[in-house]
PDB file of N, CA and C in Angstrom:
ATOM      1  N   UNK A   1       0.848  -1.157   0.000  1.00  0.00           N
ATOM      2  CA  UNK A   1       0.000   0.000   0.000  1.00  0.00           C
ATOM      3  C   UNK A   1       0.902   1.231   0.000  1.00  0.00           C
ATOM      4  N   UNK A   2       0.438   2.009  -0.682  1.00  0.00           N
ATOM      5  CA  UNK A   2       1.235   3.173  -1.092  1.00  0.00           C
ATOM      6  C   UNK A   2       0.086   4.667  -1.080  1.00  0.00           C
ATOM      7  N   UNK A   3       0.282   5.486   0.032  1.00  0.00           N
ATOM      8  CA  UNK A   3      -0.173   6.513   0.275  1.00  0.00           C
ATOM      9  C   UNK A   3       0.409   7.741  -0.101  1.00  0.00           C
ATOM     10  N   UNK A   4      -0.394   8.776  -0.466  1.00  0.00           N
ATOM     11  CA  UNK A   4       0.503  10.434  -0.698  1.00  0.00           C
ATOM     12  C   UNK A   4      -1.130  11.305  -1.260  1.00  0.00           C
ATOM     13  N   UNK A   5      -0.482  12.589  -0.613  1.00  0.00           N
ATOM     14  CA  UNK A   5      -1.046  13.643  -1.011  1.00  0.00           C
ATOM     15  C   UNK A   5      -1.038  14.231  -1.877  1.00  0.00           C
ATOM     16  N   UNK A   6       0.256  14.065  -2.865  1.00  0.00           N
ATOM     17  CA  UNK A   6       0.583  14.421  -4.182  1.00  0.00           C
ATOM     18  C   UNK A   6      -0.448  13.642  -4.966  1.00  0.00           C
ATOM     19  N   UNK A   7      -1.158  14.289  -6.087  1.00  0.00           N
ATOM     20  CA  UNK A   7      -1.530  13.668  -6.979  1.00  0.00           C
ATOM     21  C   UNK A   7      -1.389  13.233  -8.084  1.00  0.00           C
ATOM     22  N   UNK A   8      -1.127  11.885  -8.844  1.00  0.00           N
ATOM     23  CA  UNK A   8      -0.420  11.720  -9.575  1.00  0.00           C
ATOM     24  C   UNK A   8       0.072  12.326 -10.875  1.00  0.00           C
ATOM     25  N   UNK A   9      -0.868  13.256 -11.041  1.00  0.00           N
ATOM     26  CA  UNK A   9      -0.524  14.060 -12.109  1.00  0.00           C
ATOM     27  C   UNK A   9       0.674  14.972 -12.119  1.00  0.00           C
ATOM     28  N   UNK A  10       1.208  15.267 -10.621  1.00  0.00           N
ATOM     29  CA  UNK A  10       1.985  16.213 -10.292  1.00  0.00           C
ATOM     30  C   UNK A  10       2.932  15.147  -9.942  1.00  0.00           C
ATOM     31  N   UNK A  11       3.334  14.563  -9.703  1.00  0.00           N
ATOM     32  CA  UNK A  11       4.844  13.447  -9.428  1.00  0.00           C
ATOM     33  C   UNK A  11       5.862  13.981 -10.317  1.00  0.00           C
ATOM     34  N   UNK A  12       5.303  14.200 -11.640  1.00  0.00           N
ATOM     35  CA  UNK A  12       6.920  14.663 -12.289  1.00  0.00           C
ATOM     36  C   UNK A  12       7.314  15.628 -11.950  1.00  0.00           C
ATOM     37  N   UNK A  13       6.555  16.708 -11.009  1.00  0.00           N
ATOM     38  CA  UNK A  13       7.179  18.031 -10.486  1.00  0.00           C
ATOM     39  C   UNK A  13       7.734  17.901  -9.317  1.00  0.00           C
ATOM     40  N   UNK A  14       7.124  16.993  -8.603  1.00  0.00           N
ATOM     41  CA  UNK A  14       7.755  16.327  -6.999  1.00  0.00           C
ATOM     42  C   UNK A  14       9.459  15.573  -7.553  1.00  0.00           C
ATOM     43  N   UNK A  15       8.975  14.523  -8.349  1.00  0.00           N
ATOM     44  CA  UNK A  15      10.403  13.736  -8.798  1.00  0.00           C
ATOM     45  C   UNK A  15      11.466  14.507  -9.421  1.00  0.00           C
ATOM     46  N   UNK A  16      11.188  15.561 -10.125  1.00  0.00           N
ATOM     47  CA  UNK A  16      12.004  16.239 -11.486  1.00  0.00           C
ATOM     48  C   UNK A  16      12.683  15.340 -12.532  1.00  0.00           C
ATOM     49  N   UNK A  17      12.197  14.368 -12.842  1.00  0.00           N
ATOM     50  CA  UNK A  17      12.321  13.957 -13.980  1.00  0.00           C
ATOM     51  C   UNK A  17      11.140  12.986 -14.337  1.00  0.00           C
ATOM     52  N   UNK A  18      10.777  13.607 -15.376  1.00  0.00           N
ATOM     53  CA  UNK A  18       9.360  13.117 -16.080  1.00  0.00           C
ATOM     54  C   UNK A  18       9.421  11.454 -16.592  1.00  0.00           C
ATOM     55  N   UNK A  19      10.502  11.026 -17.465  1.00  0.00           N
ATOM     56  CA  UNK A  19      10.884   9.771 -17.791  1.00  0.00           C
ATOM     57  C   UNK A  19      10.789   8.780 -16.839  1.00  0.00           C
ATOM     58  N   UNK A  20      11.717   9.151 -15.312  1.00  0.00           N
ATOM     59  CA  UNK A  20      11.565   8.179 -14.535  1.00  0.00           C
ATOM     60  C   UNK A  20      10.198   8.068 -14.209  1.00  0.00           C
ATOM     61  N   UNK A  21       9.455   9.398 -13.705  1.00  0.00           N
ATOM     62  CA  UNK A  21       8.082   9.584 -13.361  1.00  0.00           C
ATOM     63  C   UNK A  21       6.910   8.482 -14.083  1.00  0.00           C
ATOM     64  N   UNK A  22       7.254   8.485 -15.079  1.00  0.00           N
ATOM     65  CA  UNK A  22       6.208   7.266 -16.585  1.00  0.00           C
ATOM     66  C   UNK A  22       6.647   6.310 -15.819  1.00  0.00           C
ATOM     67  N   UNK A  23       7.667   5.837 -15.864  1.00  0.00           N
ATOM     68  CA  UNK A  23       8.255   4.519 -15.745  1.00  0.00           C
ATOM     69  C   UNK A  23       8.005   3.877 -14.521  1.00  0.00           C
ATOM     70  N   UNK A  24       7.916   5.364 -13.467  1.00  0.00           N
ATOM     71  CA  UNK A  24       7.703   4.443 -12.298  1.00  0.00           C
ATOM     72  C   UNK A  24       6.230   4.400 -12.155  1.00  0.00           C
ATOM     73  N   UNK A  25       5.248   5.080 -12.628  1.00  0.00           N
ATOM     74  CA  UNK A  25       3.803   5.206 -12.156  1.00  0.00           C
ATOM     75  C   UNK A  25       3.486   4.085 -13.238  1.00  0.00           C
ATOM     76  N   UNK A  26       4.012   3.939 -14.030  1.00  0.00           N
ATOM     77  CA  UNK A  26       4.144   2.746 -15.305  1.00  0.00           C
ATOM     78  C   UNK A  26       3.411   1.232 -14.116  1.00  0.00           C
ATOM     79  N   UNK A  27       4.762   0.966 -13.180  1.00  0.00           N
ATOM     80  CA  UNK A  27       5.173  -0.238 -12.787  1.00  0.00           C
ATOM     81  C   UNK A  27       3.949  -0.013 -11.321  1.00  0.00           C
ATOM     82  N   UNK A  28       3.778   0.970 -10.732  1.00  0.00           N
ATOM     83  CA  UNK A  28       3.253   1.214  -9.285  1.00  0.00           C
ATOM     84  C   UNK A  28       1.579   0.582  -9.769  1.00  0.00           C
ATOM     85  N   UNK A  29       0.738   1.167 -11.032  1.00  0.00           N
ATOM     86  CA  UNK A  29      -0.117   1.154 -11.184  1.00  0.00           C
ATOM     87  C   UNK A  29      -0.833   0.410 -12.111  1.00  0.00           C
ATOM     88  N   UNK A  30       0.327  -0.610 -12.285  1.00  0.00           N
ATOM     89  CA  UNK A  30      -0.424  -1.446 -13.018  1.00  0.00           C
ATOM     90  C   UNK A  30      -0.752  -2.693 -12.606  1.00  0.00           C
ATOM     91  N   UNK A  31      -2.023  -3.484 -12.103  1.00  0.00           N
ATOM     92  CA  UNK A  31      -2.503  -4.251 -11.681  1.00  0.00           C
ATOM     93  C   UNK A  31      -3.005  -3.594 -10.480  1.00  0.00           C
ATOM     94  N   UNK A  32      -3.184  -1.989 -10.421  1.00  0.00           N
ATOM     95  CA  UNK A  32      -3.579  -1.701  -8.996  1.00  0.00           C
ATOM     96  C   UNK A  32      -4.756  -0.834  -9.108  1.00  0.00           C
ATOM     97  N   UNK A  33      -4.940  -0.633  -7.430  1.00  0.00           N
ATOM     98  CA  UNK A  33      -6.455  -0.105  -7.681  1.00  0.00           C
ATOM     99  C   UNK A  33      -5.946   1.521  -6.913  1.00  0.00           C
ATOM    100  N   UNK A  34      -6.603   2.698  -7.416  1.00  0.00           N
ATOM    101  CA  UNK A  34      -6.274   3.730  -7.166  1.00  0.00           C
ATOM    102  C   UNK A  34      -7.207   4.374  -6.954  1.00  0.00           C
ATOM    103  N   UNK A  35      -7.476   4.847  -5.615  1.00  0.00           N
ATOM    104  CA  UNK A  35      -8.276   5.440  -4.662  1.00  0.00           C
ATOM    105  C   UNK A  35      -8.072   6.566  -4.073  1.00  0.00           C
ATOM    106  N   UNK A  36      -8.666   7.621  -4.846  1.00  0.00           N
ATOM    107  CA  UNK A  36      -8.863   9.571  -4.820  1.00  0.00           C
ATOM    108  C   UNK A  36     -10.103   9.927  -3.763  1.00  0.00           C
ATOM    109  N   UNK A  37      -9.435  10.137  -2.726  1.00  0.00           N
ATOM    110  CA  UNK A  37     -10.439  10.827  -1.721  1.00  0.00           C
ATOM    111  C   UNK A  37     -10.371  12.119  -1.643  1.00  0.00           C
ATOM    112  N   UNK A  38     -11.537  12.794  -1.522  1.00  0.00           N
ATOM    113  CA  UNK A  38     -11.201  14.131  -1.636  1.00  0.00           C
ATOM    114  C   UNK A  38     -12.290  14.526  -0.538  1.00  0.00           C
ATOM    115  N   UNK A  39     -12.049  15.535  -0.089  1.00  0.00           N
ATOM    116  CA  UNK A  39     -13.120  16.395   0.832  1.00  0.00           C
ATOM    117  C   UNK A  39     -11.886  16.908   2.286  1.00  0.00           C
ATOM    118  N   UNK A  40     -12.733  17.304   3.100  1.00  0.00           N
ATOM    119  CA  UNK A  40     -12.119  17.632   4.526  1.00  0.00           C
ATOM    120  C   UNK A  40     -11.105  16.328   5.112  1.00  0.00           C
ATOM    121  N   UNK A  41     -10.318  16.825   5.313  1.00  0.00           N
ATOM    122  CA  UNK A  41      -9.284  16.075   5.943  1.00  0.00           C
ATOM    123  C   UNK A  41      -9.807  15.105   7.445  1.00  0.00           C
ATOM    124  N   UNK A  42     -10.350  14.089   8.091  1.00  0.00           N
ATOM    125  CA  UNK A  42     -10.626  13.731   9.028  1.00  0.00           C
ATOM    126  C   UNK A  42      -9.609  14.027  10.394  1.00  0.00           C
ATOM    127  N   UNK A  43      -8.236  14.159  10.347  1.00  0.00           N
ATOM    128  CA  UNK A  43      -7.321  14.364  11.259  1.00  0.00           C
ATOM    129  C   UNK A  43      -7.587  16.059  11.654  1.00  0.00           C
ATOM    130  N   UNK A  44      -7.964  17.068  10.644  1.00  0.00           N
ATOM    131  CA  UNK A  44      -7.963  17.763  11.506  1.00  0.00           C
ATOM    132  C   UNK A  44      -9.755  18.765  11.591  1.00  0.00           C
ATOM    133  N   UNK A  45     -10.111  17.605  12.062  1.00  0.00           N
ATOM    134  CA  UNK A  45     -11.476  17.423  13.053  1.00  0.00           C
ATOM    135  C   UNK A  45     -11.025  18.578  14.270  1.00  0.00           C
ATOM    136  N   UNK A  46     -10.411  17.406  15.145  1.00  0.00           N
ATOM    137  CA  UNK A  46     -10.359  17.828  16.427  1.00  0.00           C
ATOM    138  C   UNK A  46      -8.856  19.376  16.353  1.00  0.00           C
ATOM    139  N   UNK A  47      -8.352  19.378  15.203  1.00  0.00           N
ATOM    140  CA  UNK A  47      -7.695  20.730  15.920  1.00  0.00           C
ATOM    141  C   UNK A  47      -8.232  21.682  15.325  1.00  0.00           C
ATOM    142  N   UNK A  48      -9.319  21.871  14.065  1.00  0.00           N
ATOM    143  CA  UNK A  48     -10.424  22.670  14.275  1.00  0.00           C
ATOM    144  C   UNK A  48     -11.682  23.377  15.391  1.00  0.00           C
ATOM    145  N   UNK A  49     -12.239  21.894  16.019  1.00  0.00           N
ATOM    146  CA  UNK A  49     -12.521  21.817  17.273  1.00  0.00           C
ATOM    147  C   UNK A  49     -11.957  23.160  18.313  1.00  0.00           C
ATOM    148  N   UNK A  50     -10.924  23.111  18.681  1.00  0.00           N
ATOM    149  CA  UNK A  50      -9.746  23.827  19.402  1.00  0.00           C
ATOM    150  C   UNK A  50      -9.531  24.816  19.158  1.00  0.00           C
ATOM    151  N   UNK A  51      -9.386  25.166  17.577  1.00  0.00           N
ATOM    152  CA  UNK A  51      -9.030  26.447  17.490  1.00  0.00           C
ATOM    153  C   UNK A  51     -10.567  27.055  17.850  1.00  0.00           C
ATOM    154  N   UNK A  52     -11.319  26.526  17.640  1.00  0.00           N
ATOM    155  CA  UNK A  52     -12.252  28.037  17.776  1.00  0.00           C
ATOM    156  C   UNK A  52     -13.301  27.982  19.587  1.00  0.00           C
ATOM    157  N   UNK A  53     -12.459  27.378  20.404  1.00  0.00           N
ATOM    158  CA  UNK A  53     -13.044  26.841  21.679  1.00  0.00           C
ATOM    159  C   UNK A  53     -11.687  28.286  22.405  1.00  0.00           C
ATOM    160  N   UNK A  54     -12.450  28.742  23.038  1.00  0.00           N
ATOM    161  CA  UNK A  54     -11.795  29.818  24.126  1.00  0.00           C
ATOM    162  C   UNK A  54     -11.245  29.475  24.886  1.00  0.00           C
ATOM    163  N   UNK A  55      -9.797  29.981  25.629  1.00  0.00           N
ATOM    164  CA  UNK A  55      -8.997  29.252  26.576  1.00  0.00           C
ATOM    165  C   UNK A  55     -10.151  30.016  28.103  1.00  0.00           C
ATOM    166  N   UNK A  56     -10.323  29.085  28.736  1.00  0.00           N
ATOM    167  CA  UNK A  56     -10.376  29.471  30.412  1.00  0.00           C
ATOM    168  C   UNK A  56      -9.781  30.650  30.923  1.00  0.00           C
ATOM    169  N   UNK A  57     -10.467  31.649  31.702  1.00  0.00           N
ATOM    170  CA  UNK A  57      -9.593  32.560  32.059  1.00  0.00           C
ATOM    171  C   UNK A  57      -9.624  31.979  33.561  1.00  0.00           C
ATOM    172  N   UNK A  58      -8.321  32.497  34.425  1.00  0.00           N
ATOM    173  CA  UNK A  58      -8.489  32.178  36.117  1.00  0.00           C
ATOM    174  C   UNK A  58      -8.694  32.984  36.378  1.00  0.00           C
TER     175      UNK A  58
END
């Protein structure tokens, strides 16, 4: 299993070289299943939560 935020369209700008980029998304994605989630991030739930909750005064 192979996770990232980059989307594959953009790898040759992450990698800087486009050739290897084919070659390797070539070999990663073939026989595989590729799964694009998109929306609100679930991790930051709770530090949304937080930011907008007021600190206690003493």
């Amino acid at each position: 299993m192979i996770t990232t935020n980059i989307p594959l369209s953009q790898w040759s700008e992450f990698l800087q070289d486009k050739k290897l980029t084919n070659a390797l998304l070539d070999r990663l994605v073939h026989h595989s299943k590729v799964i694009s989630i998109t929306g609100k991030s679930y991790r930051m739930k709770d530090y949304s939560e937080k930011k907008t909750k007021t600190p206690k005064s003493k």
